[in-house]
Protein backbone atom coordinates (compact mmCIF):
# COMPACT_ATOMS: atom_id res chain seq x y z
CA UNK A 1 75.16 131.53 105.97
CA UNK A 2 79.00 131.90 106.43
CA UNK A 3 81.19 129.57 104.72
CA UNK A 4 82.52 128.49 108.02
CA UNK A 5 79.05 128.92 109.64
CA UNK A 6 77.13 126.14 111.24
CA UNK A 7 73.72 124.41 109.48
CA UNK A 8 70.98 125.10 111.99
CA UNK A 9 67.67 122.71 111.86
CA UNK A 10 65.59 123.62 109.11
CA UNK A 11 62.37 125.53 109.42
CA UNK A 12 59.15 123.77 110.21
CA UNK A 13 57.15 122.60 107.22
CA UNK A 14 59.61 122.81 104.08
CA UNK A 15 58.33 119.96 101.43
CA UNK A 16 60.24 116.73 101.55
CA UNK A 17 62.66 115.84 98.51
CA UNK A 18 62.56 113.60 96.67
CA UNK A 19 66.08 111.77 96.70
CA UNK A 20 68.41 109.73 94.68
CA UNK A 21 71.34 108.38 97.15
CA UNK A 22 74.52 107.76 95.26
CA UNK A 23 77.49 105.51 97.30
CA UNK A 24 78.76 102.88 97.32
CA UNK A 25 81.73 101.86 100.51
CA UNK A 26 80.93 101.57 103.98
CA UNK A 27 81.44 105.23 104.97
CA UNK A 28 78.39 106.10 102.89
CA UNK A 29 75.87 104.04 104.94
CA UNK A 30 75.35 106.78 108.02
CA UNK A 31 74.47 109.11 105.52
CA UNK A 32 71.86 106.78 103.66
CA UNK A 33 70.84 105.72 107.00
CA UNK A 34 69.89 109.28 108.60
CA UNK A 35 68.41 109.98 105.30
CA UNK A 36 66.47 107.05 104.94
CA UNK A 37 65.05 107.74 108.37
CA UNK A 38 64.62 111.54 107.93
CA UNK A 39 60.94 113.61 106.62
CA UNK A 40 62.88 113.33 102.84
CA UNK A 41 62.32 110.14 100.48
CA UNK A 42 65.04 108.36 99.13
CA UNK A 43 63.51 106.92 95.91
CA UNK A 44 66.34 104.80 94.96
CA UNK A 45 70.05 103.83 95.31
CA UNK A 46 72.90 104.16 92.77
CA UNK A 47 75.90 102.03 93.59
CA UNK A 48 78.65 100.34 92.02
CA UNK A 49 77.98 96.93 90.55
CA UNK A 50 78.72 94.01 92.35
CA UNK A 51 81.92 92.95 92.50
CA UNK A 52 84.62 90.13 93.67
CA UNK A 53 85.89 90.96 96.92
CA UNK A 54 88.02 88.72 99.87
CA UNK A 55 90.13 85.53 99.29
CA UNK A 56 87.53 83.95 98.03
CA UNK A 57 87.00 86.52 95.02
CA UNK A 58 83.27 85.77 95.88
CA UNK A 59 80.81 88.17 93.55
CA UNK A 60 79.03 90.41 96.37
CA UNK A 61 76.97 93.84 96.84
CA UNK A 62 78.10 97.07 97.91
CA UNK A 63 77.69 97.73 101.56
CA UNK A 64 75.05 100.70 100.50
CA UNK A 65 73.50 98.23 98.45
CA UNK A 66 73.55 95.81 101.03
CA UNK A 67 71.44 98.73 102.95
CA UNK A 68 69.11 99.87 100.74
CA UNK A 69 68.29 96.23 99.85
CA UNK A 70 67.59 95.89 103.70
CA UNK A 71 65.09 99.23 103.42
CA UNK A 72 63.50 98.01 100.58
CA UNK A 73 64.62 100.54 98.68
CA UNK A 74 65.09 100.13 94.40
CA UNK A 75 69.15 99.89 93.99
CA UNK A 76 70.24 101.40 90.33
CA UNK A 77 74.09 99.62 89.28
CA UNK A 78 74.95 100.91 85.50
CA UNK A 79 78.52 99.53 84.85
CA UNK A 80 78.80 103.41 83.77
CA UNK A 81 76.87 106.74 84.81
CA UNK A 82 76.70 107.70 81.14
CA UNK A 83 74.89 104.90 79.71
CA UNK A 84 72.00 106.11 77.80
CA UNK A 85 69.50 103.54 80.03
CA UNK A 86 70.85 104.59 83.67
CA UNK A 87 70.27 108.45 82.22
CA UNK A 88 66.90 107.51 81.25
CA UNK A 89 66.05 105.95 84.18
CA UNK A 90 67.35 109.35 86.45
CA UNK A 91 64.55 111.36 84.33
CA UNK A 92 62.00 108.63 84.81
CA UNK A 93 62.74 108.95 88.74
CA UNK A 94 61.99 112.82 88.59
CA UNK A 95 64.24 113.19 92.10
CA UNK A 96 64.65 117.14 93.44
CA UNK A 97 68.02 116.30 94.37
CA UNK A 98 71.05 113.90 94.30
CA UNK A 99 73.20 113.45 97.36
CA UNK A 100 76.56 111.97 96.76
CA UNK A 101 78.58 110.09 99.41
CA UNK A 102 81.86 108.15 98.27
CA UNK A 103 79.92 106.98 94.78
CA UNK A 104 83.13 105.87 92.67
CA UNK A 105 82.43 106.98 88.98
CA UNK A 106 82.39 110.48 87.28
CA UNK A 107 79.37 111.43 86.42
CA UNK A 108 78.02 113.32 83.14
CA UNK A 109 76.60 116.74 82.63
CA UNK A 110 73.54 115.02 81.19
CA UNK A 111 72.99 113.38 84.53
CA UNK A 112 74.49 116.66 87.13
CA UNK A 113 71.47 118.55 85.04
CA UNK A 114 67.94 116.40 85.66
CA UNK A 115 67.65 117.06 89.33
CA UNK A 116 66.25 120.17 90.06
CA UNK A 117 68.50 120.98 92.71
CA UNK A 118 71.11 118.90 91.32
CA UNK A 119 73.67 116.43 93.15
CA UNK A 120 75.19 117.30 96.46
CA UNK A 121 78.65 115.80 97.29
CA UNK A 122 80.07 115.03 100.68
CA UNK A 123 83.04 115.33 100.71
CA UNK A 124 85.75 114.24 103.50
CA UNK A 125 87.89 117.92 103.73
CA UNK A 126 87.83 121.30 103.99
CA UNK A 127 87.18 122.40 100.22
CA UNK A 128 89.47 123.46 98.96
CA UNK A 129 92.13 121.31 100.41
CA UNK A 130 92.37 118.22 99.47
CA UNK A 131 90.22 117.61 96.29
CA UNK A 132 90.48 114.09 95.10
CA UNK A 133 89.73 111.01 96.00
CA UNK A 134 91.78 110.26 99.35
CA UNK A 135 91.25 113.11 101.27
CA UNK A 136 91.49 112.13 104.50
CA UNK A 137 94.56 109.51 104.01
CA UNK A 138 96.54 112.82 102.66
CA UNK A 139 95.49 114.73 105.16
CA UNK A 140 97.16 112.62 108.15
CA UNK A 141 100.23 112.12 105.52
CA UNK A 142 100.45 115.56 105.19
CA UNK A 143 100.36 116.05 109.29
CA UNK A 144 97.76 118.06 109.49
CA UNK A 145 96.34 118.83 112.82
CA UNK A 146 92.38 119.82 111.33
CA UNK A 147 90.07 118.27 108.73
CA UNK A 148 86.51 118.05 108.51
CA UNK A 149 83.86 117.18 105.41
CA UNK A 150 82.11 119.44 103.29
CA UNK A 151 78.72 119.55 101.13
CA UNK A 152 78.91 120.99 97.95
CA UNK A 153 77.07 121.92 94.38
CA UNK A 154 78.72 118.80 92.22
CA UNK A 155 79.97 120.37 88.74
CA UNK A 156 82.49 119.53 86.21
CA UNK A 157 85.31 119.90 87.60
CA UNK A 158 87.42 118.14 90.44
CA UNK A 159 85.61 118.61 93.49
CA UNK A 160 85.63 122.90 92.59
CA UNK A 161 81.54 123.03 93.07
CA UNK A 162 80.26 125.95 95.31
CA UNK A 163 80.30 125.16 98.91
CA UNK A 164 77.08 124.85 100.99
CA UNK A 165 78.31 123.68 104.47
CA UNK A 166 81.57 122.25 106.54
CA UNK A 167 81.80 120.65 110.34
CA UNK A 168 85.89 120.67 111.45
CA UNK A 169 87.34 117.61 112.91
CA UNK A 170 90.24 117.43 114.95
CA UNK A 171 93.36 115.09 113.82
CA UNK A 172 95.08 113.40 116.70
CA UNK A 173 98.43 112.44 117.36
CA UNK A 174 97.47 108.48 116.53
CA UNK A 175 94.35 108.66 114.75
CA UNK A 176 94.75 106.72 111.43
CA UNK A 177 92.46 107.41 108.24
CA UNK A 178 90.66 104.92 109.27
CA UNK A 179 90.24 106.41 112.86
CA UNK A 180 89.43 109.92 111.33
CA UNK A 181 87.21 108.65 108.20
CA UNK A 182 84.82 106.95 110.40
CA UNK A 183 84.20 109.82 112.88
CA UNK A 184 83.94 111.74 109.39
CA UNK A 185 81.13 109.37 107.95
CA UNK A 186 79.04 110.30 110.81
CA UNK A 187 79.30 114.18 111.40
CA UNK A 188 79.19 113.82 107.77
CA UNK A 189 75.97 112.57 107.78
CA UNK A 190 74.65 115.04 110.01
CA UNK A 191 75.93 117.75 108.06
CA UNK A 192 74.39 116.66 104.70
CA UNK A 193 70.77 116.27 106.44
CA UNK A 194 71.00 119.69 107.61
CA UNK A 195 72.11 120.81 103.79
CA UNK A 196 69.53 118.74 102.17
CA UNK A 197 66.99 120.34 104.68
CA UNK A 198 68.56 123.79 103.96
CA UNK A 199 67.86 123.19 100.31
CA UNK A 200 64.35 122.00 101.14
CA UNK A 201 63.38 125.28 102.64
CA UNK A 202 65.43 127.45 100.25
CA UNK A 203 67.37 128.68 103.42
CA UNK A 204 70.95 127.85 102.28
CA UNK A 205 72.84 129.27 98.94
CA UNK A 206 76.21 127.88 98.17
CA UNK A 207 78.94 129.18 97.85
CA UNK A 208 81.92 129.68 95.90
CA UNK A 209 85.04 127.87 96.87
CA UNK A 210 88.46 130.12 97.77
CA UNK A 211 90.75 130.18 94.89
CA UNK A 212 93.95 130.07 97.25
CA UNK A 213 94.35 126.88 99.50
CA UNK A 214 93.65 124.44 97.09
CA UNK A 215 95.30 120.98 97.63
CA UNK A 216 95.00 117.71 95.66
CA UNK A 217 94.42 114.39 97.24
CA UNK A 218 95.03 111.58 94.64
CA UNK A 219 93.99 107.62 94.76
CA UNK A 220 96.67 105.95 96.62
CA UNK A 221 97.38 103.02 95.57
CA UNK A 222 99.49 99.69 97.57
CA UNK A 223 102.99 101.02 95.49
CA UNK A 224 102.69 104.68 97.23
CA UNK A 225 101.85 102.73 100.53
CA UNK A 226 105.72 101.11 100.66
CA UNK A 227 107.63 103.17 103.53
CA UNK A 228 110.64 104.73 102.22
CA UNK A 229 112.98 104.20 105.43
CA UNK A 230 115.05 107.28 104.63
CA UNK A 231 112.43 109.63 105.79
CA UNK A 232 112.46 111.10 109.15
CA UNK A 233 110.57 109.22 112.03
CA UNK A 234 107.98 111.14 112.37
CA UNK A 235 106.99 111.32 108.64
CA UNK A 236 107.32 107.50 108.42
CA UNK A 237 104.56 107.20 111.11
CA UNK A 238 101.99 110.27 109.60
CA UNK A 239 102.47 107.93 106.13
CA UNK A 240 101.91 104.69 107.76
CA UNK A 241 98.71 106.17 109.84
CA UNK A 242 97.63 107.29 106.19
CA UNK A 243 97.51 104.36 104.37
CA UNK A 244 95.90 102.41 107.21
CA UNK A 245 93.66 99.96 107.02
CA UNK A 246 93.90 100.82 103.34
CA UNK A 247 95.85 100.17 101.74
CA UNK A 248 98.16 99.12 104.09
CA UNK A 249 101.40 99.83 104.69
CA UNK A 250 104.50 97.80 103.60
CA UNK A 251 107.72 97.35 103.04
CA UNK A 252 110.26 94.03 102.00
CA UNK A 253 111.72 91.50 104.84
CA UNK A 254 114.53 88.91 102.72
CA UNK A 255 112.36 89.92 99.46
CA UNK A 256 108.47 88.89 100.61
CA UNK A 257 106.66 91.80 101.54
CA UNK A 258 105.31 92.37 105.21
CA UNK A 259 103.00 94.61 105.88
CA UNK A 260 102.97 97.06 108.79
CA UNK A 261 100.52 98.54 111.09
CA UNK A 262 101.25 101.83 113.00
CA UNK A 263 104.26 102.63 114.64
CA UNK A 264 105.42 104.61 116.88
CA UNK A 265 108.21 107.17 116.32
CA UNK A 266 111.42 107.71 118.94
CA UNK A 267 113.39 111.00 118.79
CA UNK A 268 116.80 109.38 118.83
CA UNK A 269 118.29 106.61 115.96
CA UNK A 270 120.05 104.94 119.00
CA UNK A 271 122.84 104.49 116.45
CA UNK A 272 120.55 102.44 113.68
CA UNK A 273 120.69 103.13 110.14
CA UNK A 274 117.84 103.78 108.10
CA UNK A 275 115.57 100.12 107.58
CA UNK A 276 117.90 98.65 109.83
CA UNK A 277 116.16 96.20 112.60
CA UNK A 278 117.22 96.15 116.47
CA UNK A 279 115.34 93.59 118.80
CA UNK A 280 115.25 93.98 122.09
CA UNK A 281 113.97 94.35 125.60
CA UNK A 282 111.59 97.87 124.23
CA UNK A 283 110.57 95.80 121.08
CA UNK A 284 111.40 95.59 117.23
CA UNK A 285 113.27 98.90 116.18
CA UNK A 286 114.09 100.22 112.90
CA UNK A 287 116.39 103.10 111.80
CA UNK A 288 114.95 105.95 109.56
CA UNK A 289 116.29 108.83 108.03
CA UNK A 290 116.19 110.42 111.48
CA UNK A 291 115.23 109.40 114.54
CA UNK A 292 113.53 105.18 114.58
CA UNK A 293 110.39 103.79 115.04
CA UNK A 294 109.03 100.99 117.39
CA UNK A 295 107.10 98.38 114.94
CA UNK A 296 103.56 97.65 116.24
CA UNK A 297 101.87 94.86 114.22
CA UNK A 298 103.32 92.97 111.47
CA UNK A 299 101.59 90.42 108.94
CA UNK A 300 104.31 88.27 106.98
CA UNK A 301 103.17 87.20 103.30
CA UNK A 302 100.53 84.64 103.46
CA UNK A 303 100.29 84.57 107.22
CA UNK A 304 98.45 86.41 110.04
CA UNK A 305 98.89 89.60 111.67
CA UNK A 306 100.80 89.27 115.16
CA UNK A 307 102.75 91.52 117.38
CA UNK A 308 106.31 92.30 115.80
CA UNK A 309 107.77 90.87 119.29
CA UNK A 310 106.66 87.63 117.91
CA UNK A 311 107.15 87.97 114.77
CA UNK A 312 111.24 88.46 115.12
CA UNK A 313 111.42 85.60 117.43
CA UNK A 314 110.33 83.82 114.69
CA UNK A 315 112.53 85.49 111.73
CA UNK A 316 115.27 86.12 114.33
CA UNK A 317 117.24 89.24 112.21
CA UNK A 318 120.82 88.63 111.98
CA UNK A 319 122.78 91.93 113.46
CA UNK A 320 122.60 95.09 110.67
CA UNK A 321 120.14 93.29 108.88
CA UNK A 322 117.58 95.23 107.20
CA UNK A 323 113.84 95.57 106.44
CA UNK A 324 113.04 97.75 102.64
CA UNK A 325 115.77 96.45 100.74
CA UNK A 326 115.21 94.55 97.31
């Protein structure tokens, strides 16, 4: 098969694997759910422990723990991937294969070498753009108009494994990551059944990524997600569409943070400077490095998202004042 090639259905008869399903967000739960209702058996679940989560910082399970508990389905939670009782428990499980959806934590050699066919990574680009861990958020920062997911061969290194499959996805003009990740999740799925039942029938080889297009997609964390007003218009809006719903776009109002939802950007500055607010009849503008943008929603510190319309009727900007400074 063609890198770029399309994973048929696999032939009649290939023997089931026998499968460990590592994950641990939300956009991991198609994939354990077509796989947990697929010819293959998913033995157990690793996932990251249980955490605090929400106002509340109430102790709860990973929404692909949450799942497998549902399927009745043993769930596996080392605080680390190396620890000599997790490994011991992989061997003891004797899976074929490891698929890997969104798992959170590096994982040994000593555990990449006890599956037979090893562990096979989904992965949220077109390898070998945008290796890391936010793939999708750089690619709408980056204003890219195609994505997709991959399945690869997990090895060492940073996402480099050899390449079994890809599906494309288009990136349009509003989608956020969030848009883009969840349409992702779900081809995604589909195209790590059809790998796994590839691998099942010995039908699909892997192969190795290009060295030239590589691009690196790195955590992003809330301090990269503050919009630097300066920029042009239409680069403010690709970076707040990338960060949302997490995590989150921001920037400072009289020095409390509000956070911002997507905007939308206008060709001309009609005169504003960059971070400077102008309220009016078309709603809540603010200047950028070129061009403005028209605010959508807003959520104050402490308080409730709501339509920037109301929310400068109710912090009524003085004229020139400014949102991003200190």
């Amino acid at each position: 098969m063609g890198r770029h090639g399309c994973l048929g259905p696999a032939r009649g008869g290939e023997p089931p694997l026998r499968l460990l399903f590592a994950g641990t967000p939300e956009v991991a739960v198609p994939s354990l759910d077509l796989l947990l209702d697929s010819g293959h058996e998913v033995a157990a679940v690793l996932t990251r422990p249980d955490a605090r989560s929400g106002r509340g910082r109430r102790v709860g399970r990973s929404p692909v723990a949450e799942r497998a508990d549902a399927a009745g389905v043993p769930v596996l939670q080392p605080r680390s991937p190396r620890e000599p009782e997790f490994l011991a428990q992989l061997a003891d499980l004797a899976v074929d294969c490891a698929p890997v959806v969104a798992y959170g934590a590096l994982l040994p050699q000593a555990a990449l070498d006890l599956p037979r066919h090893g562990w096979v990574n989904l992965h949220f680009s077109l390898l070998p753009a945008w290796r890391g861990a936010a793939p999708v958020q750089h690619a709408v920062m980056a204003g890219d108009e195609v994505t997709g997911a991959s399945t690869f061969r997990l090895e060492a290194g940073m996402d480099t494994g050899p390449v079994y499959g890809v599906v494309t996805e288009p990136i349009g003009p509003r989608d956020t990551a969030g848009d883009l990740l969840d349409r992702l999740a779900r081809s995604g799925a589909r195209l790590l059944l059809a790998t796994l039942d590839g691998i099942a029938d010995g039908s699909l080889v892997p192969e190795p990524q290009p060295a030239e297009g590589v691009s690196l997609a790195p955590r992003i964390e809330p301090a990269d997600a503050r919009v630097d007003w300066a920029l042009p218009a239409h680069v403010v809006d690709r970076r707040v569409r990338g960060v949302t719903p997490a995590p989150g776009a921001w920037t400072t109002w009289r020095g409390d943070r509000l956070r911002l939802g997507p905007v939308e950007p206008l060709p001309t500055s009609l005169g504003l400077a960059a971070g400077e607010l102008s309220v009016g009849p078309t709603g809540v503008l603010v200047g950028t490095g070129r061009g403005a943008v028209r605010l959508g929603d807003v959520q104050p510190a402490g308080k409730r998202v709501l339509p920037a319309t109301d929310w400068a009727r109710g912090a009524r900007p003085a004229a020139g004042e400014r949102v991003g400074e200190p």
